[in-house]
Protein backbone atom coordinates (compact mmCIF):
# COMPACT_ATOMS: atom_id res chain seq x y z
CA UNK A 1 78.02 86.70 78.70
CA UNK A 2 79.98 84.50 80.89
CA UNK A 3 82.42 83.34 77.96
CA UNK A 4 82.81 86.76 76.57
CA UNK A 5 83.97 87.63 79.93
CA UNK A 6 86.18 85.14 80.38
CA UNK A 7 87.54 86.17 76.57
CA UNK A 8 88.11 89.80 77.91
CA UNK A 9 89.72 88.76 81.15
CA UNK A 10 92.24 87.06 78.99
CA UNK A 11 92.84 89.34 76.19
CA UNK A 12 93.68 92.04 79.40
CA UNK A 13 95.03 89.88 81.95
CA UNK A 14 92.59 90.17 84.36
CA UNK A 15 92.34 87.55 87.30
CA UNK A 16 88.04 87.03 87.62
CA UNK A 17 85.69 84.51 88.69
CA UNK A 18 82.61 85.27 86.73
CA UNK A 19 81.13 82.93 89.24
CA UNK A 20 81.99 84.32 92.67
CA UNK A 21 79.47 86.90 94.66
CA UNK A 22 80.60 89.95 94.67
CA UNK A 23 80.03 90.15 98.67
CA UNK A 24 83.11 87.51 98.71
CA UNK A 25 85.57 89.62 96.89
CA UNK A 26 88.58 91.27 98.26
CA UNK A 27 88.61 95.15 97.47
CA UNK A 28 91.30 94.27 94.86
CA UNK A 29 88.74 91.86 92.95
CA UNK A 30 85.83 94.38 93.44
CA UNK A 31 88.23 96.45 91.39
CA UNK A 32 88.64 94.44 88.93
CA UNK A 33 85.05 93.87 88.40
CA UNK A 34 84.59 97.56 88.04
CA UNK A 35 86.95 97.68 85.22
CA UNK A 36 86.07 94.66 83.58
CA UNK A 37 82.28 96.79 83.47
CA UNK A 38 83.80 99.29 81.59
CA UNK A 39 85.16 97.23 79.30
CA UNK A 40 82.21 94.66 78.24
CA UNK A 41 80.78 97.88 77.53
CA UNK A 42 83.30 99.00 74.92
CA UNK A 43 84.46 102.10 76.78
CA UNK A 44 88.03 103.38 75.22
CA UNK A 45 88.62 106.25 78.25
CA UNK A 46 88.95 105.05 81.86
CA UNK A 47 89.20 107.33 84.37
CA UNK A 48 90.55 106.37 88.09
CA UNK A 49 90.14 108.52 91.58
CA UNK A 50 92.82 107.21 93.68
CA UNK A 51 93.07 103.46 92.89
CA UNK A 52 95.55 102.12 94.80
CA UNK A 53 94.57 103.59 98.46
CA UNK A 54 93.15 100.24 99.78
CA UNK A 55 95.32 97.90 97.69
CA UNK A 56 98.77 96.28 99.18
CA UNK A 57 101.92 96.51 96.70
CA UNK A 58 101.34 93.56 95.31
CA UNK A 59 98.12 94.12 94.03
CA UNK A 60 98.90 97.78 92.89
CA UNK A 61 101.58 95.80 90.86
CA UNK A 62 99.13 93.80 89.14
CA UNK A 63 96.09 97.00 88.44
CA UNK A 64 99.37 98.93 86.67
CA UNK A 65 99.78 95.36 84.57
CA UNK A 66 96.12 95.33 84.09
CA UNK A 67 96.52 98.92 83.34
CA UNK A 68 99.20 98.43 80.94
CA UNK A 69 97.80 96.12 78.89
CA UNK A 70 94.76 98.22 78.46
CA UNK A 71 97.41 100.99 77.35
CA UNK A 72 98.64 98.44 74.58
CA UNK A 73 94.72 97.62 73.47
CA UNK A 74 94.69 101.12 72.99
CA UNK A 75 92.65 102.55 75.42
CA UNK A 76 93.00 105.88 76.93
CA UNK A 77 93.76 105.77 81.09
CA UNK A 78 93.67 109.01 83.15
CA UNK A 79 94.59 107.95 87.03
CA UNK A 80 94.36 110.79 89.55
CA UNK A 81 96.39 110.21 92.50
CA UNK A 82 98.78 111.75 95.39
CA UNK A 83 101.34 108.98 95.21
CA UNK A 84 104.38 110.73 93.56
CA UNK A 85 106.40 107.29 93.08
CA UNK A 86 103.44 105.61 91.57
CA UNK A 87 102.84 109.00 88.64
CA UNK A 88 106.29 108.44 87.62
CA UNK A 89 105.62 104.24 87.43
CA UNK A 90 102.82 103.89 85.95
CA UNK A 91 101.94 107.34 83.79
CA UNK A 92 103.38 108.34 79.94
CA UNK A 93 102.17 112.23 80.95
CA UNK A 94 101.36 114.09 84.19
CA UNK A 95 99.42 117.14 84.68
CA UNK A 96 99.83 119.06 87.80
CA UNK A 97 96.65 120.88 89.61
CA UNK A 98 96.89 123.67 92.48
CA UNK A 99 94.13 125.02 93.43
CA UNK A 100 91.97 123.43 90.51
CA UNK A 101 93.87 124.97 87.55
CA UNK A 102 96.18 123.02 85.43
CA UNK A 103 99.56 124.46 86.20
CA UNK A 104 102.01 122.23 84.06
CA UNK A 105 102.00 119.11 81.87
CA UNK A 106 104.72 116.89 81.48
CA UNK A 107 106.10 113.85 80.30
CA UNK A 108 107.00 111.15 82.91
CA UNK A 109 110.35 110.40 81.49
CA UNK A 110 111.68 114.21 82.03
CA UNK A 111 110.60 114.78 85.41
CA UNK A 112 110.81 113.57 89.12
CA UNK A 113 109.49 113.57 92.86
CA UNK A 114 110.97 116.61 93.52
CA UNK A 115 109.96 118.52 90.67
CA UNK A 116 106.57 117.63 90.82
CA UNK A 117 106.07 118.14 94.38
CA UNK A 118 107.55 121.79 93.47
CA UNK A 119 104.71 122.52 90.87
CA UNK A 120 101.79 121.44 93.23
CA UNK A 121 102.83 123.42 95.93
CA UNK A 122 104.49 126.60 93.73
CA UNK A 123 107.63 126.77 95.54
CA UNK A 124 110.66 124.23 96.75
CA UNK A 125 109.84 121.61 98.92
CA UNK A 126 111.46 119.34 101.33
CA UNK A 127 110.81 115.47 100.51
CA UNK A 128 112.55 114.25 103.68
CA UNK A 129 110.67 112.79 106.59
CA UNK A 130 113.44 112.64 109.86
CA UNK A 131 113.03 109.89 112.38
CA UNK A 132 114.75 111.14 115.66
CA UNK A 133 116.35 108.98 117.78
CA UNK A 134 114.78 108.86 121.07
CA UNK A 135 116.40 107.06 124.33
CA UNK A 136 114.64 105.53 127.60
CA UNK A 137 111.89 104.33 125.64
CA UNK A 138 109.25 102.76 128.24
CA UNK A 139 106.19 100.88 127.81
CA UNK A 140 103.19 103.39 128.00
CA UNK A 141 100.21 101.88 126.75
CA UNK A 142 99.92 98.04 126.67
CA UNK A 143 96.64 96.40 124.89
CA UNK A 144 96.22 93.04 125.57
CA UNK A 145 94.06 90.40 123.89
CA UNK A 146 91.55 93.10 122.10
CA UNK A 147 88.73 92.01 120.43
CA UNK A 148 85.89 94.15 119.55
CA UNK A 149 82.87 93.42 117.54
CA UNK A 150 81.03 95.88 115.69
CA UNK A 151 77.18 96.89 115.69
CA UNK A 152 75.72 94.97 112.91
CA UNK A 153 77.54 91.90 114.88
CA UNK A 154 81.16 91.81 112.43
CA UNK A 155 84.16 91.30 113.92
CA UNK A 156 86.20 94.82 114.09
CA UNK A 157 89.37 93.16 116.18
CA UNK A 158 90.24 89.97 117.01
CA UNK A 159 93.03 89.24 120.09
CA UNK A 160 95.12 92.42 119.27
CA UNK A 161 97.99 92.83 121.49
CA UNK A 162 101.16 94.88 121.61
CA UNK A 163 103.02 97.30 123.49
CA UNK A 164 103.55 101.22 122.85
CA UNK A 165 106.44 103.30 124.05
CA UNK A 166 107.16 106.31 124.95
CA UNK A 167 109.52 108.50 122.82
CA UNK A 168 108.20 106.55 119.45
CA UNK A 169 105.74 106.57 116.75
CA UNK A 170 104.05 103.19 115.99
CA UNK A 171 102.92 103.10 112.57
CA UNK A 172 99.53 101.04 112.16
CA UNK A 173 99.40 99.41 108.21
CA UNK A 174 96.10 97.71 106.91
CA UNK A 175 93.78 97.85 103.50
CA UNK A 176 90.90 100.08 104.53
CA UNK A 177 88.71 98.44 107.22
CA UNK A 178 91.28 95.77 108.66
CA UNK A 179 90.43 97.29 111.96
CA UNK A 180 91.74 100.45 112.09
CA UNK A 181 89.02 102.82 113.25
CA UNK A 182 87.73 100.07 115.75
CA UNK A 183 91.59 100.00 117.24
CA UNK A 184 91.44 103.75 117.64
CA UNK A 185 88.40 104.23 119.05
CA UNK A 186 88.69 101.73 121.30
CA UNK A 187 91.62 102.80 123.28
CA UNK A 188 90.26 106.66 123.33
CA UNK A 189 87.29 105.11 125.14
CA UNK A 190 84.84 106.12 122.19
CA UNK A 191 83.50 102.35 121.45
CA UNK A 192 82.88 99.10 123.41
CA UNK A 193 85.42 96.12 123.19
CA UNK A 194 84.21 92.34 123.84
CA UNK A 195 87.47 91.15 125.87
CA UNK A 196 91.24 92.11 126.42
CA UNK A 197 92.54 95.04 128.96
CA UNK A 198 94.50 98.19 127.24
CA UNK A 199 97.14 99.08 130.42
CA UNK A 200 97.87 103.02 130.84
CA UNK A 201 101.03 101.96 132.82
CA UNK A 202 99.52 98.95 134.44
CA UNK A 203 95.88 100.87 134.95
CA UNK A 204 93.32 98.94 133.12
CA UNK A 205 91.50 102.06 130.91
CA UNK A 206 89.15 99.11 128.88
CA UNK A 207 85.40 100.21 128.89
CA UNK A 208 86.07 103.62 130.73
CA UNK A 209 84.83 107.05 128.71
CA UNK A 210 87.10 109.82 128.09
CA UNK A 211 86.38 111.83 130.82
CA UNK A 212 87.06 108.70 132.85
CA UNK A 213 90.48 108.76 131.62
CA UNK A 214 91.10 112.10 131.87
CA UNK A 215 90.01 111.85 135.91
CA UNK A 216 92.25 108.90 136.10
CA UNK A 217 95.05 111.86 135.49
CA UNK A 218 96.03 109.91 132.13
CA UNK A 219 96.49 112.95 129.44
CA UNK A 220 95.83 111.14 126.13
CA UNK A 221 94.60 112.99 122.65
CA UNK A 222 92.76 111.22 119.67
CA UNK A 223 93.26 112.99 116.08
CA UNK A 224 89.96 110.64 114.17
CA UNK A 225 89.94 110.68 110.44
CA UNK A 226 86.37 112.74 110.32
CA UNK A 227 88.39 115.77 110.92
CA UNK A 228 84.43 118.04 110.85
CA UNK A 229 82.52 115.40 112.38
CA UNK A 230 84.30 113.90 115.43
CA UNK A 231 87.51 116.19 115.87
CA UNK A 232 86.03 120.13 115.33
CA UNK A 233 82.68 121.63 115.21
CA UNK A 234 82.68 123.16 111.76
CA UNK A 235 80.31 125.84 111.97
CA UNK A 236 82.19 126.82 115.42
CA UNK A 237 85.32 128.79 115.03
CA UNK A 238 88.97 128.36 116.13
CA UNK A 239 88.27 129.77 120.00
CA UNK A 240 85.50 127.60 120.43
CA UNK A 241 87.04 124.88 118.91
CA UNK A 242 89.86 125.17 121.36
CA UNK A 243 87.14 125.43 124.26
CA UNK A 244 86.19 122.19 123.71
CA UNK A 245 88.74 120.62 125.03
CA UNK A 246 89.48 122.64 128.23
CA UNK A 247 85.75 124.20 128.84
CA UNK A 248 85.36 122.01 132.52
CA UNK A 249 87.93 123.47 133.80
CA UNK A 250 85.78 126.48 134.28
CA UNK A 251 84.61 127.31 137.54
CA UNK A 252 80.78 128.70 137.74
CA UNK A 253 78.34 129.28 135.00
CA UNK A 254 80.72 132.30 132.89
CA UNK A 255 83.32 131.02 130.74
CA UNK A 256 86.41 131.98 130.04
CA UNK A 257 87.37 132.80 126.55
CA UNK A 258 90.80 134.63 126.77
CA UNK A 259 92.92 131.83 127.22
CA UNK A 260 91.45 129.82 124.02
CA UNK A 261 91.73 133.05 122.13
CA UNK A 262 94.96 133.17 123.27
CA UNK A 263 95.76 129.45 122.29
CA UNK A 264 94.16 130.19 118.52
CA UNK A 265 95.92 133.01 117.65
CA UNK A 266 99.36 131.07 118.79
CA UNK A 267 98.42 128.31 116.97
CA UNK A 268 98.02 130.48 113.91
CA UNK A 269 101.27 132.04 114.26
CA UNK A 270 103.30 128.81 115.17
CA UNK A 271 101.36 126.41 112.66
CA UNK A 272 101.35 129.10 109.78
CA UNK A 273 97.19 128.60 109.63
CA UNK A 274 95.70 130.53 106.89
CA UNK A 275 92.37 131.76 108.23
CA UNK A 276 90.92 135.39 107.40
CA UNK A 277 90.66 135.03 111.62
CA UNK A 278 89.90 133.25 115.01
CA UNK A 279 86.52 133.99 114.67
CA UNK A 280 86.21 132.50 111.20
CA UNK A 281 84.11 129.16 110.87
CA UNK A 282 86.88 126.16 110.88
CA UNK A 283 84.82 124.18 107.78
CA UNK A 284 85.57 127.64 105.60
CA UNK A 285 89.10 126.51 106.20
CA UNK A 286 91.38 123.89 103.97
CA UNK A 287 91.82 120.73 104.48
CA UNK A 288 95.49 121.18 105.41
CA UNK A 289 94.52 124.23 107.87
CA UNK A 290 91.57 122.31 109.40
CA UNK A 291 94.23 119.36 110.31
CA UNK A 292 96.45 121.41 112.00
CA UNK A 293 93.60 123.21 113.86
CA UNK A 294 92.48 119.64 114.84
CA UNK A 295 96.52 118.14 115.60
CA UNK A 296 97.72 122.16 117.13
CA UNK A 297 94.88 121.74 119.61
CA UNK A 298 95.34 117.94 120.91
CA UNK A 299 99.08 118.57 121.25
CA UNK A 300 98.90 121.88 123.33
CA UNK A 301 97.21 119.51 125.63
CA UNK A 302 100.38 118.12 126.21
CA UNK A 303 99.50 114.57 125.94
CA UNK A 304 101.01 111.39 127.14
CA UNK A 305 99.46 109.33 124.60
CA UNK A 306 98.39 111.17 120.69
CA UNK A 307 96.59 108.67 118.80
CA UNK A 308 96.34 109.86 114.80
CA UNK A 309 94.23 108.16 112.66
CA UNK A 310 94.94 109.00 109.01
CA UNK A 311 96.63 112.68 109.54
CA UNK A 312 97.66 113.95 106.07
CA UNK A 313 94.49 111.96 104.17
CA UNK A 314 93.54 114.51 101.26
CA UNK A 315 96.31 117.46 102.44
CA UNK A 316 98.55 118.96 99.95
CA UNK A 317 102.74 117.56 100.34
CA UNK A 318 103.61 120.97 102.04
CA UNK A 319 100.55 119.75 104.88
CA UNK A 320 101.55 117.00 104.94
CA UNK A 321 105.14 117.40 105.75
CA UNK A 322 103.96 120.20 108.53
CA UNK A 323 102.00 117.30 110.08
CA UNK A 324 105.13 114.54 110.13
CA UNK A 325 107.36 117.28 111.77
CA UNK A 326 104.80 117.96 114.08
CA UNK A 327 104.64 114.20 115.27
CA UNK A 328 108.76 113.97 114.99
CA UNK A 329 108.62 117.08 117.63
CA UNK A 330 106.14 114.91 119.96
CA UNK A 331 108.43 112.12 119.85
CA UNK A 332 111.08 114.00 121.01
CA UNK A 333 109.06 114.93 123.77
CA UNK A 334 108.81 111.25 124.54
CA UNK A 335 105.27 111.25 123.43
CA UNK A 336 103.97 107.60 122.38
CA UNK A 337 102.29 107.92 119.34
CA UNK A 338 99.81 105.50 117.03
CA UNK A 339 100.17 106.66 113.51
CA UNK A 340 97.13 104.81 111.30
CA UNK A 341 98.58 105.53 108.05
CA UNK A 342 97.99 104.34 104.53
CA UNK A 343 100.65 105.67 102.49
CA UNK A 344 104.02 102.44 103.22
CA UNK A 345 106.56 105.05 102.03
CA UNK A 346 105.48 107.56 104.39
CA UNK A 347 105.00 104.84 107.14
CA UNK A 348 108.26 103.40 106.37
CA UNK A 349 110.11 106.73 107.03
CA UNK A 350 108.08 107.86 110.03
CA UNK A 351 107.46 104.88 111.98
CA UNK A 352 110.13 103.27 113.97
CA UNK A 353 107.80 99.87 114.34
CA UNK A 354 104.75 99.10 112.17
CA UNK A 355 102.13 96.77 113.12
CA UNK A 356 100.11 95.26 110.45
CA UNK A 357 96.42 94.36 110.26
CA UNK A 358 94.14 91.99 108.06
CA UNK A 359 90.45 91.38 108.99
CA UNK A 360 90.97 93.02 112.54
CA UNK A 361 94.06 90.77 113.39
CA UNK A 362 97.72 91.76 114.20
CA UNK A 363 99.97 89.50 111.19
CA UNK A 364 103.05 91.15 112.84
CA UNK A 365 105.20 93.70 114.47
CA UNK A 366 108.42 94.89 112.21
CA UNK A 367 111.29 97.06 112.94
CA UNK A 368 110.52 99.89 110.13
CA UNK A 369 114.63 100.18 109.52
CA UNK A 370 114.57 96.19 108.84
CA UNK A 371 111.44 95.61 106.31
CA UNK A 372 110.35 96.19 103.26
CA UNK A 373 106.99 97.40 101.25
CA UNK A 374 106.84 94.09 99.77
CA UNK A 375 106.76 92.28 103.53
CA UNK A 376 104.46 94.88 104.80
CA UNK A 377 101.68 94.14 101.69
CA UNK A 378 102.31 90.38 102.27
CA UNK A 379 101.05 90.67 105.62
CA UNK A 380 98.57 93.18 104.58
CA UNK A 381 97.26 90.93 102.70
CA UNK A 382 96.43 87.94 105.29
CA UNK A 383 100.54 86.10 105.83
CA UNK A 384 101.31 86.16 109.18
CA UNK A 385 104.77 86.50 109.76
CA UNK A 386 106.18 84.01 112.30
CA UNK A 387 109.76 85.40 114.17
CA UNK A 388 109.34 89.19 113.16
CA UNK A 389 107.55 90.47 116.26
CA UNK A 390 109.50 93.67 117.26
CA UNK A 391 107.66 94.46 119.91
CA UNK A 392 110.20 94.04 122.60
């Protein structure tokens, strides 16, 4: 078994210990192992679901050489992904889906970005993410020194310090589970941390809950990934969705409806929502239309500090590009923003700084203007880069 594997590995090009535990593997070599499953047992179609989300650009680099290869052996690859740049590197053929029917298929070599992007949404789209140039930029929120460990005792962050500003959107860049969720949860007051201070303008927030922070007169909003789990109520509708986040400001035992009805329905109009109504369940709504239920409500708030964890995960490109100009309009407003993104284009264009984390620690700060994918998956992949601290 063990020298047939090593036989395959080199007849594809695939880097594997046949040794190593499989608990010890990076995601990239977990990967690997998946594929080199398929093919001890003689499959000819592979199919992948998003392969590339939790790999850094240099490993992405080697799965489409691994990929390649497997091409040239003959085998039949179908990837499914939302990564525009990587269809046109890496495919021969692309078929385009909208709402679960094939629309189109064509070949790579006639099409691009733009055209595609046109076919999944059915009319002409922008591809252009703005980065506004704010002035006065001040230090809002300064973590210090953050660790946090985790329930089943693993370490979630390990001395994470920098410095966010008002009037700009830090872009957070990690493989999945560098630290990410602990980060934002921590600073929204949702989980413990071991040691450091996070500094609301030189007011230690570390350890208090949200309502703590909110009586401290700090307005800060948290967009989490789990859209339906921690952000909405999905079996509540828009008005009580919006309720949630103003209901104690109600005086006596009757609430108030009118002025989240009020907030809905202009949320609707403003965000272009597509719901058959206000009163309509949020989880009957899209992804897309969920999000900006979730991001419409935590910005008419009218925050200091919006804290977005993963923001256009799983939305279609016309979502997704609502959601960055939504953002670029808060950071105009001198809002200071964490963007935990996972998609280096998008972070590239959006951010104006982007921190980057491996295994819960910070391996630097870079000026998004002045870096480069390839520096970004370096450190995402464990470097530490000595001198590029922007965070000044």
């Amino acid at each position: 078994l063990k020298e047939k594997i090593l036989e395959m590995s080199k007849k594809f090009g695939l880097e594997i210990e046949p040794d190593k535990k499989v608990y010890n593997m990076s995601v990239s070599e977990k990967q690997t192992v998946e594929i080199m499953k398929v093919l001890y047992r003689g499959a000819r179609i592979l199919i992948l679901d998003e392969p590339t989300s939790v790999l850094t650009p240099q490993e992405t680099a080697k799965l489409f050489a691994i990929l390649r290869r497997m091409k040239d052996q003959g085998n039949a690859i179908i990837i499914i992904t939302h990564k525009l740049h990587e269809v046109l590197t890496i495919s021969d053929r692309v078929a385009i889906l909208r709402k679960g029917k094939v629309v189109d298929t064509v070949r790579t070599k006639d099409t691009n970005e733009r055209q595609l992007a046109e076919l999944m949404v059915g009319r002409p789209v922008s591809l252009e993410i703005n980065r506004p140039e704010t002035t006065n930029k001040k230090t809002v929120l300064n973590v210090v020194d953050l660790s946090v460990v985790n329930q089943d005792g693993t370490r979630g962050l390990n001395n994470v310090s920098f410095k966010l500003k008002s009037g700009e959107i830090l872009g957070v860049a990690g493989v999945a589970g560098s630290g990410q969720r602990e980060l934002c949860e921590t600073i929204a007051g949702l989980m413990e941390a071991k040691t450091g201070a996070i500094l609301y303008k030189k007011e230690n927030i570390l350890g208090k809950s949200p309502d703590e922070i909110i009586n401290l007169g700090i307005s800060m909003s948290f967009v989490p990934e789990d859209r339906l789990g921690m952000g909405l109520v999905g079996s509540m509708d828009m008005v009580d969705n919006m309720l949630l986040k103003s209901y104690k400001k109600n005086k006596g035992f009757i609430i108030d409806k009118k002025p989240s009805r009020k907030l809905a329905e202009e949320l609707v109009e403003k965000l272009g929502i597509i719901t058959p109504g206000v009163e309509t369940p949020v989880r009957m709504l899209s992804g897309g239309n969920v999000q900006k239920v979730l991001l419409g409500r935590e910005i008419e708030s009218e925050p200091n500090v919006l804290i977005t964890a993963y923001p256009v995960r799983g939305l279609d490109i016309n979502s997704s590009y609502v959601i960055y100009d939504l953002l670029n309009e808060q950071k105009k407003k001198n809002v200071a923003i964490l963007f935990i993104g996972e998609d280096l284009d998008v972070l590239l264009e959006l951010s104006d700084r982007i921190l980057v984390l491996c295994h819960g620690e910070v391996m630097g700060i870079v000026d998004a203007k002045n870096t480069s994918k390839e520096e970004i998956g370096l450190m995402m992949a464990g470097k530490k880069m000595e001198g590029v601290d922007s965070d000044e």
